[in-house]
Every structure is written in structure tokens, then in C-alpha cells.
N, C-alpha and C. Protein backbone atom coordinates (compact mmCIF):
# COMPACT_ATOMS: atom_id res chain seq x y z
N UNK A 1 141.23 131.82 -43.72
CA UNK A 1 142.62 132.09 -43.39
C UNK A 1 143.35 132.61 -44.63
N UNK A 2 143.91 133.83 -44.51
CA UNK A 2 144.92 134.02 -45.50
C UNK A 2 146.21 133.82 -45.58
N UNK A 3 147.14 133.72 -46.42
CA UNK A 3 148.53 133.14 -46.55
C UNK A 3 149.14 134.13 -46.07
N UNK A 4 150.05 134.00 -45.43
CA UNK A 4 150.77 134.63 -44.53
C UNK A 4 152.33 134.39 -44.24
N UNK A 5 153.52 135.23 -43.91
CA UNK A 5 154.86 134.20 -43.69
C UNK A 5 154.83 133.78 -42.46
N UNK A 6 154.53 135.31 -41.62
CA UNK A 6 154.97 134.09 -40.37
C UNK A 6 153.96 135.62 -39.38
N UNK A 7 153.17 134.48 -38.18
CA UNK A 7 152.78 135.43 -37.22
C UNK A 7 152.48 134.53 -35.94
N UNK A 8 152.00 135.87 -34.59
CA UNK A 8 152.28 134.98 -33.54
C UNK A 8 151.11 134.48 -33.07
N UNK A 9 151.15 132.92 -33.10
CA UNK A 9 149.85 132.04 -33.05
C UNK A 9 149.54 132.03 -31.17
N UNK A 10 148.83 132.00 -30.55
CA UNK A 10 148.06 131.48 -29.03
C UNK A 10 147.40 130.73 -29.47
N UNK A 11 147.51 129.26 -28.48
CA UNK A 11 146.54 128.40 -28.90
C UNK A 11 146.27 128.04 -27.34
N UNK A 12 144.72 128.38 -27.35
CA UNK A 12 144.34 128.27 -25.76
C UNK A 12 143.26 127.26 -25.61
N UNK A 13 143.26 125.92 -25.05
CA UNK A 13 142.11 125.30 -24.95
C UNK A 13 140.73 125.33 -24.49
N UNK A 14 139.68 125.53 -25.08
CA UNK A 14 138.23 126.04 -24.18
C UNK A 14 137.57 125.17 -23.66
N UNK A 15 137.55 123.70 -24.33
CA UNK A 15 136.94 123.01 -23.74
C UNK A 15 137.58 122.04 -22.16
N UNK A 16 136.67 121.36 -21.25
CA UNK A 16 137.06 121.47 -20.13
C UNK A 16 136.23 119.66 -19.99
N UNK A 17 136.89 119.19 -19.15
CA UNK A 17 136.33 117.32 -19.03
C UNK A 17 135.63 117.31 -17.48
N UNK A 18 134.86 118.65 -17.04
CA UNK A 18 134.10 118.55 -15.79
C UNK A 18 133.01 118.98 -16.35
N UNK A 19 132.19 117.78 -15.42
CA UNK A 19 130.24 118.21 -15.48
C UNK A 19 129.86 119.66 -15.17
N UNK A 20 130.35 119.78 -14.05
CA UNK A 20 130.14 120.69 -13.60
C UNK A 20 131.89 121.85 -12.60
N UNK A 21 131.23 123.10 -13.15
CA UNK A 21 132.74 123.73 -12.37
C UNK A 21 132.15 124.93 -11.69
N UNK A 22 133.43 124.84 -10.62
CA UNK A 22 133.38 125.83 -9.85
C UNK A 22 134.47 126.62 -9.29
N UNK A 23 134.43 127.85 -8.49
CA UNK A 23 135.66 128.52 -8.12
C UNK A 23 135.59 129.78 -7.24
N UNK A 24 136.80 129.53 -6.34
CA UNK A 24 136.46 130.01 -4.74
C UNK A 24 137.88 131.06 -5.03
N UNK A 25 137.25 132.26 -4.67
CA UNK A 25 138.96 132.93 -4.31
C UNK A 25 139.02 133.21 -2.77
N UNK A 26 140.42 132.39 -2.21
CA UNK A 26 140.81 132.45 -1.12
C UNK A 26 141.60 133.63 -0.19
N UNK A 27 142.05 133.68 0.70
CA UNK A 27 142.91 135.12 1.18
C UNK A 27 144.44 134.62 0.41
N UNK A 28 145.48 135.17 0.09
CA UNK A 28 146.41 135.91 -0.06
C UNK A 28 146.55 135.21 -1.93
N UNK A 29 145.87 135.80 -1.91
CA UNK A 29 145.46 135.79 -3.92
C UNK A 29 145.04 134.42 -4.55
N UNK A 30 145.12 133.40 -3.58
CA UNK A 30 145.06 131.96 -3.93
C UNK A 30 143.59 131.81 -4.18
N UNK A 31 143.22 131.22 -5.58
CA UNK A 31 142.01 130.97 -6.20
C UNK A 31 142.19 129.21 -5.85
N UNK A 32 140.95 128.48 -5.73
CA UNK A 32 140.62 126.95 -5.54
C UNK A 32 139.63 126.53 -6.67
N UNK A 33 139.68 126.03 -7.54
CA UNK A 33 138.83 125.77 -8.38
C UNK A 33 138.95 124.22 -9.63
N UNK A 34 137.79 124.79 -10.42
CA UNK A 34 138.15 124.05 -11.84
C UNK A 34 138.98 124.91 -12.53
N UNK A 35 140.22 124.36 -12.85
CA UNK A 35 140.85 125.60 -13.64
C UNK A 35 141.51 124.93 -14.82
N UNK A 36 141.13 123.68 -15.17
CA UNK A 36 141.53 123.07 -16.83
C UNK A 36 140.88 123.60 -17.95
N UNK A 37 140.62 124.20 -18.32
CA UNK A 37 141.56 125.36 -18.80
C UNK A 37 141.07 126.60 -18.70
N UNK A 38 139.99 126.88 -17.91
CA UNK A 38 139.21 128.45 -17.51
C UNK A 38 141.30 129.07 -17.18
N UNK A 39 141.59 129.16 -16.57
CA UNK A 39 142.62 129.90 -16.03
C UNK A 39 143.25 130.33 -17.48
N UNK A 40 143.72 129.69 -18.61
CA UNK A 40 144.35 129.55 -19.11
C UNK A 40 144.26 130.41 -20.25
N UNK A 41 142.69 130.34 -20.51
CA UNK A 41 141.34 131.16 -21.35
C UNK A 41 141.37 132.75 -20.60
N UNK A 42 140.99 132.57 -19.22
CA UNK A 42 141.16 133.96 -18.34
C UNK A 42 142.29 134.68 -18.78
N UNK A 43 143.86 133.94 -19.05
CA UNK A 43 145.01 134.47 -18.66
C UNK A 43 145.09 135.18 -20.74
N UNK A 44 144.21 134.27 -21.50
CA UNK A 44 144.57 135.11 -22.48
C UNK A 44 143.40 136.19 -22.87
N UNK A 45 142.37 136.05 -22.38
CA UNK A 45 141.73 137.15 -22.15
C UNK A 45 141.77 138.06 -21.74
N UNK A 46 142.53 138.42 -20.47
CA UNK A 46 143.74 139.46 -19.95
C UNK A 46 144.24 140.03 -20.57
N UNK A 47 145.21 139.91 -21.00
CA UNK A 47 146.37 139.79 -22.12
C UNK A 47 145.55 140.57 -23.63
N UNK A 48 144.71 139.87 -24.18
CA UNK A 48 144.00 140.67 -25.05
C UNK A 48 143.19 141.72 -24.89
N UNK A 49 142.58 142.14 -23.51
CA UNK A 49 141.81 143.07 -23.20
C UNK A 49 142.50 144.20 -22.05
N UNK A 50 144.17 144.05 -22.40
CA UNK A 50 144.97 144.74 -21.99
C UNK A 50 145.18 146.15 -23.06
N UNK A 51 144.43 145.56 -24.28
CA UNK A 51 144.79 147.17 -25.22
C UNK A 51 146.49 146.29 -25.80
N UNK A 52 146.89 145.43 -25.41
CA UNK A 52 148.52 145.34 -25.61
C UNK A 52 148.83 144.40 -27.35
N UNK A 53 147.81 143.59 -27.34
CA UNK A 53 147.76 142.71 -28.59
C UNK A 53 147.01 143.80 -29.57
N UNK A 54 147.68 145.19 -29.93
CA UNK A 54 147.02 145.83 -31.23
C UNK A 54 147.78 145.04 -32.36
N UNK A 55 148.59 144.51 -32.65
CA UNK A 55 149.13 144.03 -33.65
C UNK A 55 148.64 143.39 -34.66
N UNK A 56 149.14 143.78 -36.01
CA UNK A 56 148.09 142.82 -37.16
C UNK A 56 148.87 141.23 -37.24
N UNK A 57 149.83 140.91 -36.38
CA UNK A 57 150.27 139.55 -36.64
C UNK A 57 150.03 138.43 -35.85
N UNK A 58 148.51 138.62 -34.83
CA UNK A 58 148.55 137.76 -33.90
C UNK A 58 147.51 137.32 -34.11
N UNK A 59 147.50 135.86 -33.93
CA UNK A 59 146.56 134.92 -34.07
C UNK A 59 145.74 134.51 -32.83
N UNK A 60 144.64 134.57 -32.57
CA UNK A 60 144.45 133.81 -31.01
C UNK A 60 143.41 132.48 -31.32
N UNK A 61 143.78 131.30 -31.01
CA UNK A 61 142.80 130.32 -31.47
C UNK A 61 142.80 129.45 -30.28
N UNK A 62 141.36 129.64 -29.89
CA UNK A 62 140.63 128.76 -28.67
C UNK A 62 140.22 127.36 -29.18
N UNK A 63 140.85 126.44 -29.35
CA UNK A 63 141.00 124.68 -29.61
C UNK A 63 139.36 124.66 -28.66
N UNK A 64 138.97 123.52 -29.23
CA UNK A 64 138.31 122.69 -28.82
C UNK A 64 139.12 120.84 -28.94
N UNK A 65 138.11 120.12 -27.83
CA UNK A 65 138.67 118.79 -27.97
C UNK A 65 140.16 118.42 -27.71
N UNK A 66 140.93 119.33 -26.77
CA UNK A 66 142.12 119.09 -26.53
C UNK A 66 141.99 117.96 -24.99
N UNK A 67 140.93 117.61 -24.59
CA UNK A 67 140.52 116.61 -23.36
C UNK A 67 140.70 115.23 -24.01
N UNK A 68 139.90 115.38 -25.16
CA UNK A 68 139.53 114.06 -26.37
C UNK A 68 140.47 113.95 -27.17
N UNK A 69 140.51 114.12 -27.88
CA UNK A 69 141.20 113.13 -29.04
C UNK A 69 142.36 114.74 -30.10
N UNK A 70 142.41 115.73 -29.18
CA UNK A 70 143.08 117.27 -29.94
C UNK A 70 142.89 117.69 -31.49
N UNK A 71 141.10 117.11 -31.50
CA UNK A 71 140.58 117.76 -32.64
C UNK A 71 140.84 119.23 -33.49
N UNK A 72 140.64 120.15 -32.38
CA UNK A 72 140.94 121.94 -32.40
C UNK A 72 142.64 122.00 -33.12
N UNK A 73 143.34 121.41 -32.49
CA UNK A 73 144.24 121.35 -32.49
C UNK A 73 144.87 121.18 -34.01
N UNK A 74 144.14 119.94 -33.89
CA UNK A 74 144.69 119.34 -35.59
C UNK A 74 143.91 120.40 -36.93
N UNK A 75 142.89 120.86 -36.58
CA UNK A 75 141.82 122.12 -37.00
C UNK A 75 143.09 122.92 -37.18
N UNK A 76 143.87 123.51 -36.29
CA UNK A 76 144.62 124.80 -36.52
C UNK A 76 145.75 124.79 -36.94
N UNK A 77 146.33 123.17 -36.74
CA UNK A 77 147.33 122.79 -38.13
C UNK A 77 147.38 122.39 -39.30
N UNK A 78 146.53 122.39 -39.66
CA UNK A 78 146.22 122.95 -40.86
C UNK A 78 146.50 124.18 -42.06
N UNK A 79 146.31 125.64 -40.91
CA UNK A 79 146.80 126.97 -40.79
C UNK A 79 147.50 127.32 -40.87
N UNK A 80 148.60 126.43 -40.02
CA UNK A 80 149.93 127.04 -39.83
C UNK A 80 150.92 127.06 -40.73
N UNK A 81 151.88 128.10 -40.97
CA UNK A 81 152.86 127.70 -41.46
C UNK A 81 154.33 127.79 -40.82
N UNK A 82 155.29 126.98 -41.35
CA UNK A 82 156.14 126.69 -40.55
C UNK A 82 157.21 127.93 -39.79
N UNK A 83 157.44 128.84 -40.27
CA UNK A 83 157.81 129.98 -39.56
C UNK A 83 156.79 130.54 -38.25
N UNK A 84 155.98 130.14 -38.24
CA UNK A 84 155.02 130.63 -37.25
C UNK A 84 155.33 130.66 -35.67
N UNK A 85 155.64 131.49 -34.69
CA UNK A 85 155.61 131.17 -33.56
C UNK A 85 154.12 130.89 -32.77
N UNK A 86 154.35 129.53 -32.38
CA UNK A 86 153.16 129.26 -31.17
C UNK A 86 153.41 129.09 -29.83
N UNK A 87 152.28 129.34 -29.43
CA UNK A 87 152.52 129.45 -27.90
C UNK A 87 151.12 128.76 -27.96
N UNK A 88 151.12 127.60 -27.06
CA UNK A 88 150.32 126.57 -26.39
C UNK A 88 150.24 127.32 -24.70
N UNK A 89 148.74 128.14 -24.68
CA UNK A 89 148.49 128.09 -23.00
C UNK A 89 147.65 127.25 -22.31
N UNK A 90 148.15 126.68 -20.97
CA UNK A 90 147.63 125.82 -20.67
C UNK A 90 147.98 125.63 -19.31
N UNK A 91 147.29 124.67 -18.24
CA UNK A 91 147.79 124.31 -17.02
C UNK A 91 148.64 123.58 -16.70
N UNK A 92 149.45 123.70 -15.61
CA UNK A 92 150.48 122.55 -15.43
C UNK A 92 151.05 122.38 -14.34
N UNK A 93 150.98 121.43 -14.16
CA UNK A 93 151.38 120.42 -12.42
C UNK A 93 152.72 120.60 -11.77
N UNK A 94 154.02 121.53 -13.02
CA UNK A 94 155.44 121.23 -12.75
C UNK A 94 155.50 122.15 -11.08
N UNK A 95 156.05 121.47 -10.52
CA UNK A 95 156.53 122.48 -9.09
C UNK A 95 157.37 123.28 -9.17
N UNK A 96 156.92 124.71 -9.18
CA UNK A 96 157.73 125.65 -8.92
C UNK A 96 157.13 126.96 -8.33
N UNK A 97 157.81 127.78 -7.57
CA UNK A 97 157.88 129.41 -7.05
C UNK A 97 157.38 130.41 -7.57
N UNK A 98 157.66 130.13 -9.21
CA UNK A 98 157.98 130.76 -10.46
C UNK A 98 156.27 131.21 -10.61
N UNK A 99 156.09 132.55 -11.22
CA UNK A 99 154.64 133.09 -11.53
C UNK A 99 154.51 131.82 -12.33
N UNK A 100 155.01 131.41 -13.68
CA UNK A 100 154.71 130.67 -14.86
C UNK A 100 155.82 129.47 -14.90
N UNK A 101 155.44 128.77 -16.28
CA UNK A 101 156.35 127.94 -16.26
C UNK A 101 156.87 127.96 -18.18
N UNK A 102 157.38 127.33 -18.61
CA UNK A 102 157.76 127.69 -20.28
C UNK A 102 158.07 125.90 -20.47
N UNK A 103 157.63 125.10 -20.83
CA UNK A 103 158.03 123.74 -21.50
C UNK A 103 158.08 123.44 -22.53
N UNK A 104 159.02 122.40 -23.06
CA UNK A 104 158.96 121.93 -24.58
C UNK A 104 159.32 123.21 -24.86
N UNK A 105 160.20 123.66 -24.73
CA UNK A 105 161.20 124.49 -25.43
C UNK A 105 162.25 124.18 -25.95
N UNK A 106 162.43 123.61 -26.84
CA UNK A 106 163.88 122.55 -27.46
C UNK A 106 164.57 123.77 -28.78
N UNK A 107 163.58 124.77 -29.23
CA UNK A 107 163.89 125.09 -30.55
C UNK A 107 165.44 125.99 -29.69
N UNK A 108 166.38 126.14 -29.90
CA UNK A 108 167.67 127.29 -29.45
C UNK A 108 166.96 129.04 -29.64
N UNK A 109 166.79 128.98 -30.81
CA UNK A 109 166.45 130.44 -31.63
C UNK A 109 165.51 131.13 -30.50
N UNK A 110 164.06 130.11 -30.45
CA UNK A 110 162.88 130.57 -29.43
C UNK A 110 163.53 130.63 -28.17
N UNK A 111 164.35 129.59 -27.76
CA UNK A 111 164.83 130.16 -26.15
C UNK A 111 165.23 131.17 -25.78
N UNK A 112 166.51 131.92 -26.50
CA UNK A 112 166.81 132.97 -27.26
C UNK A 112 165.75 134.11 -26.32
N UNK A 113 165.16 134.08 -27.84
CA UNK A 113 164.07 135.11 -27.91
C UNK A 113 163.11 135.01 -26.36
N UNK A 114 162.68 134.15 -25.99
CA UNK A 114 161.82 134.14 -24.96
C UNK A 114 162.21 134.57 -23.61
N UNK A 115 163.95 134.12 -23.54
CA UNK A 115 164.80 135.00 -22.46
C UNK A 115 164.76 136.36 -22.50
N UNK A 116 164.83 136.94 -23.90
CA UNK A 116 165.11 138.30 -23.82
C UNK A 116 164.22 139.15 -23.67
N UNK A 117 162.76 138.42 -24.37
CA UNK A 117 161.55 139.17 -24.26
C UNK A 117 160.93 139.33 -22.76
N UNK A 118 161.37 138.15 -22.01
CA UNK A 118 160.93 138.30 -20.57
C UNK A 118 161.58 138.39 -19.70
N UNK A 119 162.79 139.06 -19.75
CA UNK A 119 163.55 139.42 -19.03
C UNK A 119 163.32 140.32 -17.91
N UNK A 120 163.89 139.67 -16.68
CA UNK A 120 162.62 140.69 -15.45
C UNK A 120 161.49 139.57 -14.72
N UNK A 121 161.36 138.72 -15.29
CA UNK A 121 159.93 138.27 -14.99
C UNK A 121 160.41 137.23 -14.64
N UNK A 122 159.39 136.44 -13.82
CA UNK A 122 159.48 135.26 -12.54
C UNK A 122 158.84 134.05 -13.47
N UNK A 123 159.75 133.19 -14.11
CA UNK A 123 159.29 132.10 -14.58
C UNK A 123 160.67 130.90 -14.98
N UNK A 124 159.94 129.95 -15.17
CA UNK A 124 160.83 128.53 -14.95
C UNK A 124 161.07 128.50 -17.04
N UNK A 125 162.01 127.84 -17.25
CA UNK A 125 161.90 127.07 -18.84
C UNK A 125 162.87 126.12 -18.95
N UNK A 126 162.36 125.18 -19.47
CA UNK A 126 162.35 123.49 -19.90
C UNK A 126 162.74 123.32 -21.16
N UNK A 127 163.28 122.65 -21.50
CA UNK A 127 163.43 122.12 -22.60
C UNK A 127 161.92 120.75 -23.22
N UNK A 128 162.01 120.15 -21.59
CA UNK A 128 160.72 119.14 -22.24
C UNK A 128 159.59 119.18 -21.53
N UNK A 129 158.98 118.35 -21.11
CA UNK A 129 157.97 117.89 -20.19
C UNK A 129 157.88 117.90 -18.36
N UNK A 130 158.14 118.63 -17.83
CA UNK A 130 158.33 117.97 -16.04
C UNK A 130 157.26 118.25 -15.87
N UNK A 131 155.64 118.12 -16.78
CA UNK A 131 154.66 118.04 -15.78
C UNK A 131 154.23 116.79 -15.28
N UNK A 132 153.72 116.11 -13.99
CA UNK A 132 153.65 115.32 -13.04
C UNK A 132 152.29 114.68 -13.52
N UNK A 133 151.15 115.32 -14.36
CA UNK A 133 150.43 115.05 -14.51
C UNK A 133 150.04 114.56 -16.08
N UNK A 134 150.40 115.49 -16.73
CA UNK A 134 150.22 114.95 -17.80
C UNK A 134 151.12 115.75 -18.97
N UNK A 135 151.62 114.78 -20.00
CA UNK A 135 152.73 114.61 -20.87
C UNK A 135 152.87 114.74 -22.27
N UNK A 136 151.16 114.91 -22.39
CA UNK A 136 150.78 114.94 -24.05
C UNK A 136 149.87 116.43 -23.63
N UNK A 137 150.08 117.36 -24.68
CA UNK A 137 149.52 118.58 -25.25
C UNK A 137 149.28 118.68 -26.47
N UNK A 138 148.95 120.08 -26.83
CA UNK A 138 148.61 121.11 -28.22
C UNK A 138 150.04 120.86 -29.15
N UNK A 139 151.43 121.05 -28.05
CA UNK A 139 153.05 121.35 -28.56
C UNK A 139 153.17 120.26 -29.34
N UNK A 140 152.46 118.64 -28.90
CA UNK A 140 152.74 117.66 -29.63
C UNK A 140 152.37 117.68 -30.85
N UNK A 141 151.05 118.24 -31.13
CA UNK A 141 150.07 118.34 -32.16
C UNK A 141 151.24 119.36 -33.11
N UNK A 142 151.13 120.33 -32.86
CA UNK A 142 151.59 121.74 -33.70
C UNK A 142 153.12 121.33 -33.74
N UNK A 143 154.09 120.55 -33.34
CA UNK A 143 155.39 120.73 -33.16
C UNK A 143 155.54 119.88 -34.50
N UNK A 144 154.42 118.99 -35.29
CA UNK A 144 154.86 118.35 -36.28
C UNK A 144 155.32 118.71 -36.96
N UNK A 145 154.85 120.15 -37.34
CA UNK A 145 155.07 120.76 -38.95
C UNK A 145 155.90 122.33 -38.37
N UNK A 146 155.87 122.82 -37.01
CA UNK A 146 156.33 124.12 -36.64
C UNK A 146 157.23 124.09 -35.79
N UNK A 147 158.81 124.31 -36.19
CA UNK A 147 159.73 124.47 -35.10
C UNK A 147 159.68 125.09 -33.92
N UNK A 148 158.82 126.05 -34.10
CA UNK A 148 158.92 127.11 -32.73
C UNK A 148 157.69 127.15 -32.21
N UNK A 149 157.70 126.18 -31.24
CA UNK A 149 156.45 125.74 -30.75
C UNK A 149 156.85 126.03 -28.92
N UNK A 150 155.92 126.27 -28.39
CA UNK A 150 156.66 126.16 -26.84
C UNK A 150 155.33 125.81 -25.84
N UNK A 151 155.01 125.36 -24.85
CA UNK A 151 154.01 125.49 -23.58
C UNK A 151 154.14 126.65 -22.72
N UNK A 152 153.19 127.43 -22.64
CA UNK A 152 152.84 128.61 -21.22
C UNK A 152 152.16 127.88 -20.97
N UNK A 153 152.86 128.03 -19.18
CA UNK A 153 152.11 127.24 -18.59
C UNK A 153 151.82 127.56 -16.68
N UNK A 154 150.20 128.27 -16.08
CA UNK A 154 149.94 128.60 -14.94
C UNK A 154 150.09 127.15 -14.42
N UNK A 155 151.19 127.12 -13.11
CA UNK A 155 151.25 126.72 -12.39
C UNK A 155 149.74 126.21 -11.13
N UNK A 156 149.73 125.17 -10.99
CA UNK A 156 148.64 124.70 -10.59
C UNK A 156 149.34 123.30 -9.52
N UNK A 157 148.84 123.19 -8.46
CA UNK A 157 148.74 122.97 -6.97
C UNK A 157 147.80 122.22 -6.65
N UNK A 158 148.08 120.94 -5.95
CA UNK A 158 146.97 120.72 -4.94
C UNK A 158 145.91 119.14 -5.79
N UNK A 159 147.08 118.58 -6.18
CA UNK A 159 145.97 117.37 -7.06
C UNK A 159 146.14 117.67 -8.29
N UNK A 160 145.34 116.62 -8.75
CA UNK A 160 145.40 116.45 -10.26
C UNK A 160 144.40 117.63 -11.01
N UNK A 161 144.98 118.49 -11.90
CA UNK A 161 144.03 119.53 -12.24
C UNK A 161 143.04 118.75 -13.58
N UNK A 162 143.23 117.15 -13.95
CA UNK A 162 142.49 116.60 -15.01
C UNK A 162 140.78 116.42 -14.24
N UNK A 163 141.46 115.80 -12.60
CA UNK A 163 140.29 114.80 -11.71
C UNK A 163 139.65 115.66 -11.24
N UNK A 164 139.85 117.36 -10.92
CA UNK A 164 138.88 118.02 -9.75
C UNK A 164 139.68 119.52 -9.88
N UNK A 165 139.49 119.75 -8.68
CA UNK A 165 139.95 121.64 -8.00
C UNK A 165 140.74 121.04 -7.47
N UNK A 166 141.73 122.18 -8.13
CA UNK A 166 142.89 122.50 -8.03
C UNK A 166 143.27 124.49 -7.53
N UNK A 167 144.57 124.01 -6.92
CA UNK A 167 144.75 126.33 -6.83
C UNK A 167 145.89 126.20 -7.65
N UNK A 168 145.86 127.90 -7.56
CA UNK A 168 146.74 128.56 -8.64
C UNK A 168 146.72 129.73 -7.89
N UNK A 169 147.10 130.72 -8.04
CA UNK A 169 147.66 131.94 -7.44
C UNK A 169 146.95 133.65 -8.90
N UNK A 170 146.62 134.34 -8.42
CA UNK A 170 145.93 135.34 -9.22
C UNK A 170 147.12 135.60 -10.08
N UNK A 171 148.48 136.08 -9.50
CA UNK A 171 149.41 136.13 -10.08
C UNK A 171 150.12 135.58 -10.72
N UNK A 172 150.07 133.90 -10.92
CA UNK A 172 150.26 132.93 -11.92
C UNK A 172 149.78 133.65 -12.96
N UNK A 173 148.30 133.74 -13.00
CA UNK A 173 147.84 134.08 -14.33
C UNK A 173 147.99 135.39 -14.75
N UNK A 174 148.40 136.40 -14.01
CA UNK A 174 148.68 137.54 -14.55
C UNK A 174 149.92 137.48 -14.83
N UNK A 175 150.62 136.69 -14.64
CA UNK A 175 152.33 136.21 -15.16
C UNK A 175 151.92 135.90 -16.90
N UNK A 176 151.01 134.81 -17.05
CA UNK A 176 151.01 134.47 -18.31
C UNK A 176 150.72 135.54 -19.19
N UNK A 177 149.59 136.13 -18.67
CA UNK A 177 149.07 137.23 -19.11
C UNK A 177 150.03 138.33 -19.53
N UNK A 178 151.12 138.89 -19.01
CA UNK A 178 151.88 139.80 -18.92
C UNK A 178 152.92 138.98 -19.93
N UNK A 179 153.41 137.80 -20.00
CA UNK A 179 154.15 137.34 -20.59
C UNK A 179 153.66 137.07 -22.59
N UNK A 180 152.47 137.04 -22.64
CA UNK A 180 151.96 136.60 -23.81
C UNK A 180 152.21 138.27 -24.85
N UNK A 181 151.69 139.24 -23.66
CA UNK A 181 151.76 140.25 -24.31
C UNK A 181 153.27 141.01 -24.83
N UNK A 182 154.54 140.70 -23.83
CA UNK A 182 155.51 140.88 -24.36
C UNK A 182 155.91 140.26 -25.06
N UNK A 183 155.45 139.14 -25.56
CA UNK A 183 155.71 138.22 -26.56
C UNK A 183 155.13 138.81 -27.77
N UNK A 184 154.58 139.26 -27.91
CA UNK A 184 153.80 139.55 -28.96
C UNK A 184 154.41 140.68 -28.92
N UNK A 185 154.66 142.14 -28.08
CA UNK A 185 155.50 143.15 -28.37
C UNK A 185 156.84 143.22 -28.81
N UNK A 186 157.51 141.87 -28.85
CA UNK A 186 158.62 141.37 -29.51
C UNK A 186 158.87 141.04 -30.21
N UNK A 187 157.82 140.11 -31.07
CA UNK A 187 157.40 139.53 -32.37
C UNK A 187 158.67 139.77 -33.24
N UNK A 188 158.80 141.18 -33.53
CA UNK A 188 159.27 141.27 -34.88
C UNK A 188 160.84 141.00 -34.33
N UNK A 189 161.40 141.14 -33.33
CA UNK A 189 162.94 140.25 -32.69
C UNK A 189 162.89 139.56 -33.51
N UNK A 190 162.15 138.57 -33.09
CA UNK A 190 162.10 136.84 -33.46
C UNK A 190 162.28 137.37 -34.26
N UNK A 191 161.07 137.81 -35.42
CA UNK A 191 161.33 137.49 -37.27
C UNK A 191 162.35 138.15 -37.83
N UNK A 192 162.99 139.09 -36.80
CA UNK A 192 164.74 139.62 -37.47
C UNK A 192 165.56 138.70 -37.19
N UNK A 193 165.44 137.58 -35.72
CA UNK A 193 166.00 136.37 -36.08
C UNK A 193 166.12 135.61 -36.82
N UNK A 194 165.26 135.07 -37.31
CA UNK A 194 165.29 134.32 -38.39
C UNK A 194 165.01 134.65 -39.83
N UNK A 195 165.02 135.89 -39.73
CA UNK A 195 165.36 136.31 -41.20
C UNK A 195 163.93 136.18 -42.26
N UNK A 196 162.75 136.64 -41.31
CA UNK A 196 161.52 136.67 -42.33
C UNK A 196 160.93 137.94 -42.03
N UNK A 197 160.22 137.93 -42.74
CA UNK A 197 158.91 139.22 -42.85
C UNK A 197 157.71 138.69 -41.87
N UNK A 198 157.35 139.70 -41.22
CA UNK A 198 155.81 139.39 -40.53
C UNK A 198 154.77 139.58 -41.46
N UNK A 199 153.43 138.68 -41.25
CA UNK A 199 152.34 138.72 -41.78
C UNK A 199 152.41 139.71 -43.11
């Protein structure tokens, strides 16, 4: 890792707490599956193999151990430094309409910015937690040392997405997908917000 002021971190979890997984796509775009955290991995794989992340300031780091004990996690804070924007992708139980969802958004500055960058687009944002399922993430890990920390988060249906298959919608994840990349085409907003230099 080289020293850096500030760039835009993805932190996507790879590892997954099923023996075995599987996944059915249904009629009107609705996928049924294991999707802790394949969807999440898919949605930034998208997103990067869109041609759209050419930028020299983006970080993409696939965590391990975010099931266990958020080994990966603590691995990539290490890295960080505190100007850094992260984005934690991941699944989440909150009920809504909305392609996506945005949680643990408390910083003002990032709300800001995240309104303006996705302006147009079909998604929910939180200040904290309303997922139903579970309450601890990556945001907890990384929010120690980095103000501008936030959750993307595909909407997920139908049970607990920790215990089994769960759905999600194709377009959930092409929400995140579409959203990560204007995030990153915005980047330098933010760092005229707050008054730094990129990478």
C-alpha cells in the first residue's frame, strides 16, 4: 500500500457462512438464492467491468471473515486513512421499494455528496441501522478511524439472508452497481468538499 490523502475505498465481503450455495432466476427479474454476499461481489463486479471505475483513486477490497470475527476488515484498517471515503457493500433485510438502500450515514458532508451524486436514482438513506436482521457490519469496523464511512446495501426479501435463500431483484443489484460507479465519477466533489487532494 502506498501513502496516499484520500481515495475511494469498496469494501465488499467474499466470504459466505453456507456449505453449500445455490441460485434460481425467477420470471419478472426476481433471483432466489444464496446471496450473502455473492450479490454484493456480483454488484461490484458490474460496476468494475462497466469500463466506469478507470480512475487512479479507487480502491476495491474483497474482506474476508466478515461472517467470523471481521478479520478482512480489520486487515484493511489498517490502510486507511482518515479522509478516505468508504463504501461497505453488502446485503440487507431493511424493507423497501427502493432499487438500494444507503445506512449508517451519520457523516452531514457524505450525505451531501451521496444525494447529489445519485440524484435520479431509486434508493432509501439512513442515518443508522433499520436492518431487521442484522446490526453489526464492515461500517462498524472502518467507522473507528474514518468519518465517511456509509453501507450499500441490495435489498433482500424473504427470510433471513444469514440462515438460507433469500430474493433480491436483478435490478437491486444493478442499482448498486450503477450507484458505486457514480460514486466514484464524483469522487473529486467530495474531495473539493472537504478541501483535499485525491490520491
Amino acid at each position: 500500500y502506498l501513502k496516499r490523502i484520500s481515495m475511494f475505498v469498496i469494501s465488499c465481503h467474499s466470504d459466505t457462512g453456507f456449505i453449500s450455495q445455490s441460485l434460481r432466476k425467477l420470471e419478472n427479474d426476481l433471483l432466489h438464492g444464496h446471496l450473502d454476499n455473492f450479490s454484493g461481489v456480483y454488484a461490484v463486479m458490474k460496476a468494475y467491468f462497466s469500463g466506469r471505475l478507470c480512475q487512479d483513486y479507487i480502491h476495491i477490497e474483497f474482506t474476508w471473515g466478515e461472517e467470523t470475527d471481521m478479520e478482512g476488515a480489520y486487515e484493511l484498517l489498517n490502510h486507511l486513512e482518515k479522509n478516505d471515503l468508504v463504501v461497505v457493500v453488502d446485503v440487507t433485510g431493511v424493507p423497501t421499494e427502493k432499487d438500494f438502500v444507503i445506512e449508517k450515514c451519520k457523516n452531514p458532508i457524505l450525505k451531501e455528496f451521496l444525494n447529489e451524486s445519485l440524484q435520479g436514482m431509486s434508493f432509501d438513506l439512513y442515518e443508522n441501522c433499520l436492518d431487521p436482521v442484522s446490526i453489526y457490519d464492515e461500517v462498524d469496523v472502518y467507522s473507528t478511524s474514518c468519518p465517511y464511512v456509509c453501507f450499500l446495501g441490495i435489498p433482500c426479501t424473504g427470510g433471513d439472508y444469514n440462515a438460507g435463500k433469500v430474493f433480491c431483484r436483478e435490478q437491486n443489484i444493478e442499482g448498486v452497481a450503477q450507484a458505486i460507479c457514480n460514486i466514484a465519477e464524483n469522487y473529486p466533489l467530495f474531495c473539493k468538499k472537504l478541501g483535499i487532494q485525491i490520491a
